[in-house]
C-alpha atoms as a PDB file:
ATOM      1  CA  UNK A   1       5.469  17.158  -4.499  1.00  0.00           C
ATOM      2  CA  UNK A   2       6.545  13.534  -4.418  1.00  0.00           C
ATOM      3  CA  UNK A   3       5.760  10.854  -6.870  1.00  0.00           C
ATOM      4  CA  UNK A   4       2.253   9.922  -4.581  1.00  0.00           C
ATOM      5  CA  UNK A   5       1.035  13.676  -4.712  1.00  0.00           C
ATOM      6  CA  UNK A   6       1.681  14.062  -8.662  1.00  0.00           C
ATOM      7  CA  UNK A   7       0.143  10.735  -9.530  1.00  0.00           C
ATOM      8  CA  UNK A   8      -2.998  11.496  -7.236  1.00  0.00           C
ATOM      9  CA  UNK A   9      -3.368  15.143  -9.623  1.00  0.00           C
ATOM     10  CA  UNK A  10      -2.565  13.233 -12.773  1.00  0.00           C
ATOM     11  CA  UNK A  11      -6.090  11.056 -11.713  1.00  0.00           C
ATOM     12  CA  UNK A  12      -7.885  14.007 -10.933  1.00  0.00           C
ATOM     13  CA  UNK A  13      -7.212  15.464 -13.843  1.00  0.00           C
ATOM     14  CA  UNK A  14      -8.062  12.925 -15.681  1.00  0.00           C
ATOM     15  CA  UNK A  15     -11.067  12.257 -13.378  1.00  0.00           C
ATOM     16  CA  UNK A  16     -10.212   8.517 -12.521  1.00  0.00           C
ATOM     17  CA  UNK A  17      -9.737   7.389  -9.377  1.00  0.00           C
ATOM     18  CA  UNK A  18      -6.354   5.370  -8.120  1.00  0.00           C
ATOM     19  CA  UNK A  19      -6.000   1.807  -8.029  1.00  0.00           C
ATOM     20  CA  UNK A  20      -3.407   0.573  -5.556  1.00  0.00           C
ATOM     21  CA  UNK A  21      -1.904  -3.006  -5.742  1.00  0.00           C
ATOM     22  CA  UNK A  22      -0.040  -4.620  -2.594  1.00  0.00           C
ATOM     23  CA  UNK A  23       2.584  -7.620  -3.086  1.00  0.00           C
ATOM     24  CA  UNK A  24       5.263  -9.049  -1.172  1.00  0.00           C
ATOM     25  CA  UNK A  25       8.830  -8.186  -2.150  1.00  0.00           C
ATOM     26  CA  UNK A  26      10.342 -11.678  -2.196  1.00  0.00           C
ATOM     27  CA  UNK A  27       7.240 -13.929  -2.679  1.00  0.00           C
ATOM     28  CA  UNK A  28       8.225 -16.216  -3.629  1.00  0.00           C
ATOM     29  CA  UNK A  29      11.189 -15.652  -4.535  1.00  0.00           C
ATOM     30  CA  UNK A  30      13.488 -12.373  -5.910  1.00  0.00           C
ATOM     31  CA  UNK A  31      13.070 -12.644  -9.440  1.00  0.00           C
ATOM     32  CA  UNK A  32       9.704 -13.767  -9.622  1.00  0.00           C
ATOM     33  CA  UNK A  33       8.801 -10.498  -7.265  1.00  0.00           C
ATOM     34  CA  UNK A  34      10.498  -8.402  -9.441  1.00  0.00           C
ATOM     35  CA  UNK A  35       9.113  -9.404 -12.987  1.00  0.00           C
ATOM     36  CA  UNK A  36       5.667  -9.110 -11.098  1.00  0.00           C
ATOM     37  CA  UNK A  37       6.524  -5.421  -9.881  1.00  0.00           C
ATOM     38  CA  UNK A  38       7.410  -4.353 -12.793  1.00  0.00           C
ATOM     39  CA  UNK A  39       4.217  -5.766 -14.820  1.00  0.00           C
ATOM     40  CA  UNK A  40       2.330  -3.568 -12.315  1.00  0.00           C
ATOM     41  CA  UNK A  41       2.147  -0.349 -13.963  1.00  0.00           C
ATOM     42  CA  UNK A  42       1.529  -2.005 -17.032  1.00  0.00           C
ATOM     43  CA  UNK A  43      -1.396  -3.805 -15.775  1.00  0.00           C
ATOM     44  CA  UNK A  44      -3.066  -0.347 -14.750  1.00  0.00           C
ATOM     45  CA  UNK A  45      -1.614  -0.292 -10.938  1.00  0.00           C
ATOM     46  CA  UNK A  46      -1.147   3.576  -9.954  1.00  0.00           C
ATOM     47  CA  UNK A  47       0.674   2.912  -7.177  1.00  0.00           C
ATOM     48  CA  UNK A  48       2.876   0.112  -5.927  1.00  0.00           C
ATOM     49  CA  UNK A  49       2.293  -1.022  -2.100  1.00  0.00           C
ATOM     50  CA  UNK A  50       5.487  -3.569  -1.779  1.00  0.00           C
ATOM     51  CA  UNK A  51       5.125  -5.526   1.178  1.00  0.00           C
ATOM     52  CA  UNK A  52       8.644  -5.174   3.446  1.00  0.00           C
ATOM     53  CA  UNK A  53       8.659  -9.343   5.086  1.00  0.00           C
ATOM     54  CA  UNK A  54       8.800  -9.309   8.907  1.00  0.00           C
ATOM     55  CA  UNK A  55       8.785 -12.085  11.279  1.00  0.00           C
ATOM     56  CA  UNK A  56       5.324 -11.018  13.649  1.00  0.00           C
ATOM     57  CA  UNK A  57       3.165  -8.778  11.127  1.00  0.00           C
ATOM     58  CA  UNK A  58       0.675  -8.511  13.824  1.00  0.00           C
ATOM     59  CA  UNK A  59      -2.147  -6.696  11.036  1.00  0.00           C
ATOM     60  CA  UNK A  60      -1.620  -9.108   8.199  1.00  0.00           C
ATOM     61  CA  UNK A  61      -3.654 -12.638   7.743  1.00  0.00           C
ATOM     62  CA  UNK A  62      -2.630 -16.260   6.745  1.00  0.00           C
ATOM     63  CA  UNK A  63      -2.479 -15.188   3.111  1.00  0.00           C
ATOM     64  CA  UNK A  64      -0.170 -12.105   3.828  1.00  0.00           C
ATOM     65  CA  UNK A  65       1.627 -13.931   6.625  1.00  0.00           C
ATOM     66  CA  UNK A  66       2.006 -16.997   4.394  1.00  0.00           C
ATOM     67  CA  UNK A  67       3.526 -14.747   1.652  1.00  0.00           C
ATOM     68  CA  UNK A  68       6.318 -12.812   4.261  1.00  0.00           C
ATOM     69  CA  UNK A  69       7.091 -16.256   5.262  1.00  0.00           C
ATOM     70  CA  UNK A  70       7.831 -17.178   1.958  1.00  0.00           C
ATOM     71  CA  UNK A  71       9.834 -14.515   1.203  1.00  0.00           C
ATOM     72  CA  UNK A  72      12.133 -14.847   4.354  1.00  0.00           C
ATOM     73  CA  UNK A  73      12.633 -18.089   3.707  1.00  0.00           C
ATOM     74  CA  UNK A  74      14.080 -17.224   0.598  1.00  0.00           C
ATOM     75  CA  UNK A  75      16.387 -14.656   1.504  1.00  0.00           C
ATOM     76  CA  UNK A  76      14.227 -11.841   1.685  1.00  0.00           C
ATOM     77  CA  UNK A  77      16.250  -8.777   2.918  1.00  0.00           C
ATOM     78  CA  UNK A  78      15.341  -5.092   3.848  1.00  0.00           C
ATOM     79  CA  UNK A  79      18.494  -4.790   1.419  1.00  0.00           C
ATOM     80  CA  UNK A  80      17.374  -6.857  -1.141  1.00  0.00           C
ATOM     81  CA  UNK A  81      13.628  -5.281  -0.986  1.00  0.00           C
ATOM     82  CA  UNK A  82      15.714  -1.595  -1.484  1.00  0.00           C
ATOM     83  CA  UNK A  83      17.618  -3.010  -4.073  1.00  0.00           C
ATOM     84  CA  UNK A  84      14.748  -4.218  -5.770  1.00  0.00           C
ATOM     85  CA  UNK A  85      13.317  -0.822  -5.725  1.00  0.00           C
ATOM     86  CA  UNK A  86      16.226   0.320  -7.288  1.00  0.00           C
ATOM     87  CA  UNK A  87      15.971  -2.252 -10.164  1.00  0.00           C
ATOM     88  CA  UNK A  88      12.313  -1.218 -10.923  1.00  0.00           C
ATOM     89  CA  UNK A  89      13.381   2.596 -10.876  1.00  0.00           C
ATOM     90  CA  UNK A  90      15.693   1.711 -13.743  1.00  0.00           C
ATOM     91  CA  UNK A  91      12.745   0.921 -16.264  1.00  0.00           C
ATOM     92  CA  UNK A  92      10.353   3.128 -14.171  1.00  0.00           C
ATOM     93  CA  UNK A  93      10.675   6.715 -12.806  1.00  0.00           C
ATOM     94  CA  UNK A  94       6.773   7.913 -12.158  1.00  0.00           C
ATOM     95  CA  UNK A  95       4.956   4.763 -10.630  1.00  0.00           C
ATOM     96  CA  UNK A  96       4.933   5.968  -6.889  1.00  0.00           C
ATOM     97  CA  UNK A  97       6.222   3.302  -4.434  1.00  0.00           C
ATOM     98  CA  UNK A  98       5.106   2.795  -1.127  1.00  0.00           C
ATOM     99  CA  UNK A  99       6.736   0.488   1.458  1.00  0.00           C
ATOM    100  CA  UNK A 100       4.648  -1.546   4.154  1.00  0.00           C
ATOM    101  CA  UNK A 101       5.682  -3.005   6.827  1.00  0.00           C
ATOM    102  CA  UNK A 102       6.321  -2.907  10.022  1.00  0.00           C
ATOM    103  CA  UNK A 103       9.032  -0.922  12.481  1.00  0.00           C
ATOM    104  CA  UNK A 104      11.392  -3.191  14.220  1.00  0.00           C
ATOM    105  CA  UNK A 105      13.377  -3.606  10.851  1.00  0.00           C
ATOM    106  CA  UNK A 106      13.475   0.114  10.253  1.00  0.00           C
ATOM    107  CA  UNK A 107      14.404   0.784  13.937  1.00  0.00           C
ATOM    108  CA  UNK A 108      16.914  -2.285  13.490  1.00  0.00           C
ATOM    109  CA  UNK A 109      19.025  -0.292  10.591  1.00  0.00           C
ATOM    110  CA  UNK A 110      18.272   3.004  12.648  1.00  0.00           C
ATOM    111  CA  UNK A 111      15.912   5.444  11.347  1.00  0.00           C
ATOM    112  CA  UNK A 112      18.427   8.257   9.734  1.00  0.00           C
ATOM    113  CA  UNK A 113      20.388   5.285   7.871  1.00  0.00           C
ATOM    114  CA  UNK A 114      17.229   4.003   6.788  1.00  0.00           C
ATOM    115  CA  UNK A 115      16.030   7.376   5.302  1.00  0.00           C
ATOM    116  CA  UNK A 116      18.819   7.699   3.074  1.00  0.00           C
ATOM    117  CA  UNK A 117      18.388   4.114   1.590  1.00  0.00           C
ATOM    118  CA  UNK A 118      14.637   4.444   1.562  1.00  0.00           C
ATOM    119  CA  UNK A 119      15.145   7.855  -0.542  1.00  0.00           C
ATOM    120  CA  UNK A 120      18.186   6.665  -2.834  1.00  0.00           C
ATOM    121  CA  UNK A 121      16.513   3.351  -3.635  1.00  0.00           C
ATOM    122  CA  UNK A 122      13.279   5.697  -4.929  1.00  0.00           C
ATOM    123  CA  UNK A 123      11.090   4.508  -2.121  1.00  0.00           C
ATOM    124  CA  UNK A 124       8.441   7.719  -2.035  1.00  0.00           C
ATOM    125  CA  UNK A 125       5.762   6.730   1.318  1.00  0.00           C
ATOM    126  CA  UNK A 126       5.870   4.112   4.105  1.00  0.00           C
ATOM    127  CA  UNK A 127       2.855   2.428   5.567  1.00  0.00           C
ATOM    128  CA  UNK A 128       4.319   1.541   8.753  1.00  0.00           C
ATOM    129  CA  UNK A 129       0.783  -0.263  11.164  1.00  0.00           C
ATOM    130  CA  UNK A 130       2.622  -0.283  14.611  1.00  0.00           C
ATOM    131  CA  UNK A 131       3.704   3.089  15.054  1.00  0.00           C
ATOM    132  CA  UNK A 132       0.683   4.842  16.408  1.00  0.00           C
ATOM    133  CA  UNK A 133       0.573   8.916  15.878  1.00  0.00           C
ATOM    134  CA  UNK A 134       2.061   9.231  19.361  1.00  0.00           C
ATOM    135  CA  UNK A 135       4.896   8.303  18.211  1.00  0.00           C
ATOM    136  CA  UNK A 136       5.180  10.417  15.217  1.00  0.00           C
ATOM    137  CA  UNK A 137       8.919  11.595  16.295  1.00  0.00           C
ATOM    138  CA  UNK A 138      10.164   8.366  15.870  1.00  0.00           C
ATOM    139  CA  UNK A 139       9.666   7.872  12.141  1.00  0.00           C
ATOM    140  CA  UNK A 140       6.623  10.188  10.670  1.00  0.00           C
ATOM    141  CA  UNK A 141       8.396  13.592  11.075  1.00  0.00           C
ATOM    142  CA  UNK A 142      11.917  12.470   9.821  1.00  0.00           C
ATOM    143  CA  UNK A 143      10.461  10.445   7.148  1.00  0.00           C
ATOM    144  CA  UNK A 144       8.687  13.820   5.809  1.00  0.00           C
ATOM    145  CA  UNK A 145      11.992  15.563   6.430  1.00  0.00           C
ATOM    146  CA  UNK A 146      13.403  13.590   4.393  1.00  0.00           C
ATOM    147  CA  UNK A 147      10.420  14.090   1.759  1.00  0.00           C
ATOM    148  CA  UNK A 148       9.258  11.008   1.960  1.00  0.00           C
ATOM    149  CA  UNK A 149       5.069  10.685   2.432  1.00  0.00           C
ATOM    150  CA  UNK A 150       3.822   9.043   5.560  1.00  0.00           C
ATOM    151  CA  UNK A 151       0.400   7.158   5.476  1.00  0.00           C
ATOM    152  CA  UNK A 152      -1.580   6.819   8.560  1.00  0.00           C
ATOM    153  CA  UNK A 153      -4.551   3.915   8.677  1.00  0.00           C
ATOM    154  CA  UNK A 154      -7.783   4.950   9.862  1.00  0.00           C
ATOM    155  CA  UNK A 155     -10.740   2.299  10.375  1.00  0.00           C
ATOM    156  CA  UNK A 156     -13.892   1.648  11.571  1.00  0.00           C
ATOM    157  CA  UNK A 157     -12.835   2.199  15.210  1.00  0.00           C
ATOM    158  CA  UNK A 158     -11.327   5.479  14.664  1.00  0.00           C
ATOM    159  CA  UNK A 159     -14.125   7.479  16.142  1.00  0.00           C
ATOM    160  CA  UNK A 160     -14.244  11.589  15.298  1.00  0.00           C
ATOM    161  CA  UNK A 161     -12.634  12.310  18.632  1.00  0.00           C
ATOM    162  CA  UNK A 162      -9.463   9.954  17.273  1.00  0.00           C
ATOM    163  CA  UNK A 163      -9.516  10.906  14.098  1.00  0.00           C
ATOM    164  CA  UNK A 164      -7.823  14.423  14.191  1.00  0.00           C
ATOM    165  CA  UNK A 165      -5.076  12.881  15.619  1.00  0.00           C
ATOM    166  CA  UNK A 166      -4.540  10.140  13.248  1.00  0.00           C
ATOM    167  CA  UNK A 167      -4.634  13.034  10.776  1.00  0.00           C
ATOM    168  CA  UNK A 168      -2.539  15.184  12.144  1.00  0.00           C
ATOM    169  CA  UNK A 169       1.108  14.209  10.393  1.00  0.00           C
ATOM    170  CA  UNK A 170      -0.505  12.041   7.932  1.00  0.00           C
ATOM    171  CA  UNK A 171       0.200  12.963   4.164  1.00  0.00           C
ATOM    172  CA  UNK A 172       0.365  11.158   0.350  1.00  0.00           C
ATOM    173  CA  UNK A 173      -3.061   9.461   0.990  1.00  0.00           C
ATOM    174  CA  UNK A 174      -5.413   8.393   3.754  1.00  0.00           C
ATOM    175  CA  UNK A 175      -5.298   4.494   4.422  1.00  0.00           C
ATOM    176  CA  UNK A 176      -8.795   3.820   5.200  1.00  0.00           C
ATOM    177  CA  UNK A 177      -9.687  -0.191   6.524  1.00  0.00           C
ATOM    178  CA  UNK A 178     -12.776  -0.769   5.580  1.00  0.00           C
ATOM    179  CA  UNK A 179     -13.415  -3.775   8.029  1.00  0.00           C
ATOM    180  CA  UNK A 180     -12.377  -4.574  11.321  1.00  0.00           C
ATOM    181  CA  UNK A 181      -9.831  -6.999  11.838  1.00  0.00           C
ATOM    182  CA  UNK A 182      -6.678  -8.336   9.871  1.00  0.00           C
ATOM    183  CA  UNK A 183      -6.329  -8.347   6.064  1.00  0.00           C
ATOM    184  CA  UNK A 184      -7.753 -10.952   3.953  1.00  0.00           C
ATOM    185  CA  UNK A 185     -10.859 -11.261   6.103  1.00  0.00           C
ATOM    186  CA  UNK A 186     -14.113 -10.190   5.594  1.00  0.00           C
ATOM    187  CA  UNK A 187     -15.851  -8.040   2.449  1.00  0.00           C
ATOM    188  CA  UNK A 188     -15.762  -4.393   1.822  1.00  0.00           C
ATOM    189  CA  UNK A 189     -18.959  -2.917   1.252  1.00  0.00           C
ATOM    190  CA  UNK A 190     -19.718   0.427  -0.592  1.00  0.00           C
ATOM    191  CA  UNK A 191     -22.552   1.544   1.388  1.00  0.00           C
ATOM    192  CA  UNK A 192     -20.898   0.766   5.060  1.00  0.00           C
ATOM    193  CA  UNK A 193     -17.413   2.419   3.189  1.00  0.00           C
ATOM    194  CA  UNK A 194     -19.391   5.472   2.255  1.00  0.00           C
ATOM    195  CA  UNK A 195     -20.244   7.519   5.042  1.00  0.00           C
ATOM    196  CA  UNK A 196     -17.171   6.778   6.658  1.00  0.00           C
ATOM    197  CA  UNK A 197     -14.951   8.561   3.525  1.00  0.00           C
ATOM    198  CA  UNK A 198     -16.823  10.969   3.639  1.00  0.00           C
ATOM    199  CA  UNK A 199     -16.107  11.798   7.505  1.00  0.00           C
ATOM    200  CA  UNK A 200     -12.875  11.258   6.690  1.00  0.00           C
ATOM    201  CA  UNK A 201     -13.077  13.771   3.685  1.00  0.00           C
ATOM    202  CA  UNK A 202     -15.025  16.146   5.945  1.00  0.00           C
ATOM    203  CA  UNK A 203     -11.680  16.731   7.717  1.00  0.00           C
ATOM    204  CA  UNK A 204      -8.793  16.453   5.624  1.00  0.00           C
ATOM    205  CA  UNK A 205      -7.749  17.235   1.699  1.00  0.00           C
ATOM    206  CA  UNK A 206      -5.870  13.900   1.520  1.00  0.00           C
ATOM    207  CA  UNK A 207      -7.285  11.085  -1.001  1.00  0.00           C
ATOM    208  CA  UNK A 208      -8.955   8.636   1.206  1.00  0.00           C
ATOM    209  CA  UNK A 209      -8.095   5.111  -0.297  1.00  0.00           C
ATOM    210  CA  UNK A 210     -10.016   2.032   1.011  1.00  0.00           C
ATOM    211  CA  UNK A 211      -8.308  -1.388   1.819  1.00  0.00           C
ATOM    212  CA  UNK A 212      -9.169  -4.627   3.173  1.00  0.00           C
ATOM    213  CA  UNK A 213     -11.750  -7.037   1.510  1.00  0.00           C
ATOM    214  CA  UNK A 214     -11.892  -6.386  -2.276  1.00  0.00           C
ATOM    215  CA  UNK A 215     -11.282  -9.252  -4.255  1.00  0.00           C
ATOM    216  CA  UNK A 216     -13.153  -8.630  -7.364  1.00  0.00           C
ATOM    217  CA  UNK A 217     -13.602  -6.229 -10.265  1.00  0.00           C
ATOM    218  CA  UNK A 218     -17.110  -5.825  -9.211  1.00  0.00           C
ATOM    219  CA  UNK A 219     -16.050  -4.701  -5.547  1.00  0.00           C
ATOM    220  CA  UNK A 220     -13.232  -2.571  -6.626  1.00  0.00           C
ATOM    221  CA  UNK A 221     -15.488  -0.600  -8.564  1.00  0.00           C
ATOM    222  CA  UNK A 222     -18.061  -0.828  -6.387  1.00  0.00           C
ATOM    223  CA  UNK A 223     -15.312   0.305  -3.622  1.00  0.00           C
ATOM    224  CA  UNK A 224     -13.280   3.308  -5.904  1.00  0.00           C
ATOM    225  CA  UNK A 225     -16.814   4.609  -6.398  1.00  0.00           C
ATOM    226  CA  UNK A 226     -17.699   5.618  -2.787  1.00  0.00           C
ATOM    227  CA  UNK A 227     -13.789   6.700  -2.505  1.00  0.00           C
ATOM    228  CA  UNK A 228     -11.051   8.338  -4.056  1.00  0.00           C
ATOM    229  CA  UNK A 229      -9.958   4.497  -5.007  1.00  0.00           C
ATOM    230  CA  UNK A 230      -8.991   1.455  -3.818  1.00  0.00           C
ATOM    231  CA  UNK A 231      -6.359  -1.221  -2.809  1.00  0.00           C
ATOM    232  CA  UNK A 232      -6.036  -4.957  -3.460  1.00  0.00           C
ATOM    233  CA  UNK A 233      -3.329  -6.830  -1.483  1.00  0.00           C
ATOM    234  CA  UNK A 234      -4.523 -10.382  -0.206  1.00  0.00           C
ATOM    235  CA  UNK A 235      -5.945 -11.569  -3.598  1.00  0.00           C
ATOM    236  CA  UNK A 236      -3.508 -10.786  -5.211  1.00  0.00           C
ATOM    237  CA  UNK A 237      -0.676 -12.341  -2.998  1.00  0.00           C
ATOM    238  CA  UNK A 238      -3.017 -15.304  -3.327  1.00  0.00           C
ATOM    239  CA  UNK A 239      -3.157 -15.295  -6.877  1.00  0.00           C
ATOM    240  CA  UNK A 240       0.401 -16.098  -7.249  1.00  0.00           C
ATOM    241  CA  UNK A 241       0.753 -18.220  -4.341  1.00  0.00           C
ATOM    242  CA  UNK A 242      -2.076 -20.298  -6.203  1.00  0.00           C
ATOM    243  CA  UNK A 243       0.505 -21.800  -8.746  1.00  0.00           C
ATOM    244  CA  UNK A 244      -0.714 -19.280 -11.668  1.00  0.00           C
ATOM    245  CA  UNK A 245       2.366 -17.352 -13.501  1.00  0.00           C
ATOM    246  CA  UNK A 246       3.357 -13.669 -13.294  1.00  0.00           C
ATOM    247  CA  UNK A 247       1.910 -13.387 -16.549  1.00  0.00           C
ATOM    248  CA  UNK A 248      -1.807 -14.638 -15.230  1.00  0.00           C
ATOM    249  CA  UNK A 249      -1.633 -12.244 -12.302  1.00  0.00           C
ATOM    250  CA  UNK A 250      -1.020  -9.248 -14.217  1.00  0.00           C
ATOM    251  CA  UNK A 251      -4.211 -10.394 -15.894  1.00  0.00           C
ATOM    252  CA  UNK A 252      -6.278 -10.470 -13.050  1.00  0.00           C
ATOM    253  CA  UNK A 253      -4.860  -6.829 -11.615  1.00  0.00           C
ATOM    254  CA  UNK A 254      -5.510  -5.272 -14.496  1.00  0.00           C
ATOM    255  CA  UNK A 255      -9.109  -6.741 -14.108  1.00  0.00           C
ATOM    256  CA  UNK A 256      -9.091  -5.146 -10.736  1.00  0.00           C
ATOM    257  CA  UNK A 257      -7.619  -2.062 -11.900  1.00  0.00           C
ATOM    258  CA  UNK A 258     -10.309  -1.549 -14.870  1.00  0.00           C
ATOM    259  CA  UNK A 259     -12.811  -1.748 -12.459  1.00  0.00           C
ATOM    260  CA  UNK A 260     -11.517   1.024 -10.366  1.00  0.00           C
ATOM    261  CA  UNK A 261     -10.988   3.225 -13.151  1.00  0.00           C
ATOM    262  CA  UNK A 262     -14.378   2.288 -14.306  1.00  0.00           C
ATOM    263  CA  UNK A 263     -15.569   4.107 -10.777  1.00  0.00           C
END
């Protein structure tokens, strides 16, 4: 069981679905990431998506690009995102942690180094979007090896002849995308989301969490209510690239978070 799995039976238990928040280690800069990271759990995030900056992040729009920018100009470090890890593990033990990003810088510090780091620092899934399932023995089987979780993406494109495969090593949570395209674009909508967790459900005991396109309370409830929860990334990152202090963030995730755990 790693940190993902016991928080996702803690919810059920409690019968609440999961909110997941998404932010950008380093944006905009260290120590402003950090105090925001660790206001998460605080602010009603279940699990922490932290955003690992890369140079070409192929998946991500202008608000998410604008953010890993930010963050490499300022230093931002696969060591210094680990090392933040480690800093938030000091006050914080349970929240799950999952890393996104994308695998050049993994494959750059070689995958069994990487392991290690990812597992010392208290890292417990990676989202990695460029390493499709056919290459599962480059990074998906080690990383569970290792005990770490590995989420797989599924969208609307991932027809029921694909979607086996996608499943196939996947494990923590399903990543489902509820609109085609890159992040930030578009608006989630229950009743398209619906049928499609459910298809997903109809073939695999993983939570199915939906991404891509919530921005409100309203939608995140509306989203967490069709699913086994949600994530918010781009409006968040937005947020605090708007000028507004950690402090006013955390208010508006824990906005977002109430309304998934009003689902």
């Amino acid at each position: 069981m790693t940190r993902i799995d016991t928080r996702f039976a803690d919810l059920r238990a409690q019968g609440k679905k999961a909110f997941v928040a998404y932010v950008m280690a380093g944006d905009p800069d260290v120590e402003t990431s950090l105090e925001l990271v660790q206001g998460l759990p605080a602010a009603g995030v279940d699990i922490i998506e932290l955003g690992l900056p890369f140079t070409d992040p192929m998946a991500d729009g202008e608000t998410i690009q604008l953010a890993g920018q930010r963050a490499l100009e300022g230093g931002m470090t696969l060591d210094r995102t680990l090392s933040m890890v480690r800093t938030f593990r000091e006050g914080d033990d349970t929240t799950p942690i999952v890393l996104m990003g994308y695998y050049n810088p993994i494959y750059s510090r070689g995958v069994d180094r990487f392991l290690v780091q990812a597992r010392e620092a208290g890292i417990d899934g990676l989202i990695i979007v460029d390493l499709p399932p056919e290459e599962d023995d480059e990074l998906c089987i080690p990383a569970q090896k290792a005990g770490l979780n590995f989420i797989r993406l599924a969208t609307p494109t991932t027809d029921d002849r694909r979607l086996p495969k996608v499943l196939q090593n996947t494990s923590g949570f399903v990543y489902y995308v509820s609109i085609t395209g890159i992040t930030g674009a578009g608006a989630a909508q229950p009743a398209d989301v619906a049928p499609e967790v459910a298809r997903i459900k109809a073939q695999t005991d993983l939570p199915v969490i939906v991404g891509f396109g919530i921005r409100t309370p309203e939608a995140s409830e509306g989203i967490a209510a069709v699913a086994d929860g949600c994530v918010v990334g781009s409006a968040i990152v937005a947020e605090l690239a708007s000028g507004k202090s950690v402090t006013e963030v955390l208010d508006f995730v824990r906005a977002l978070a109430d309304g998934a755990h009003r689902a």
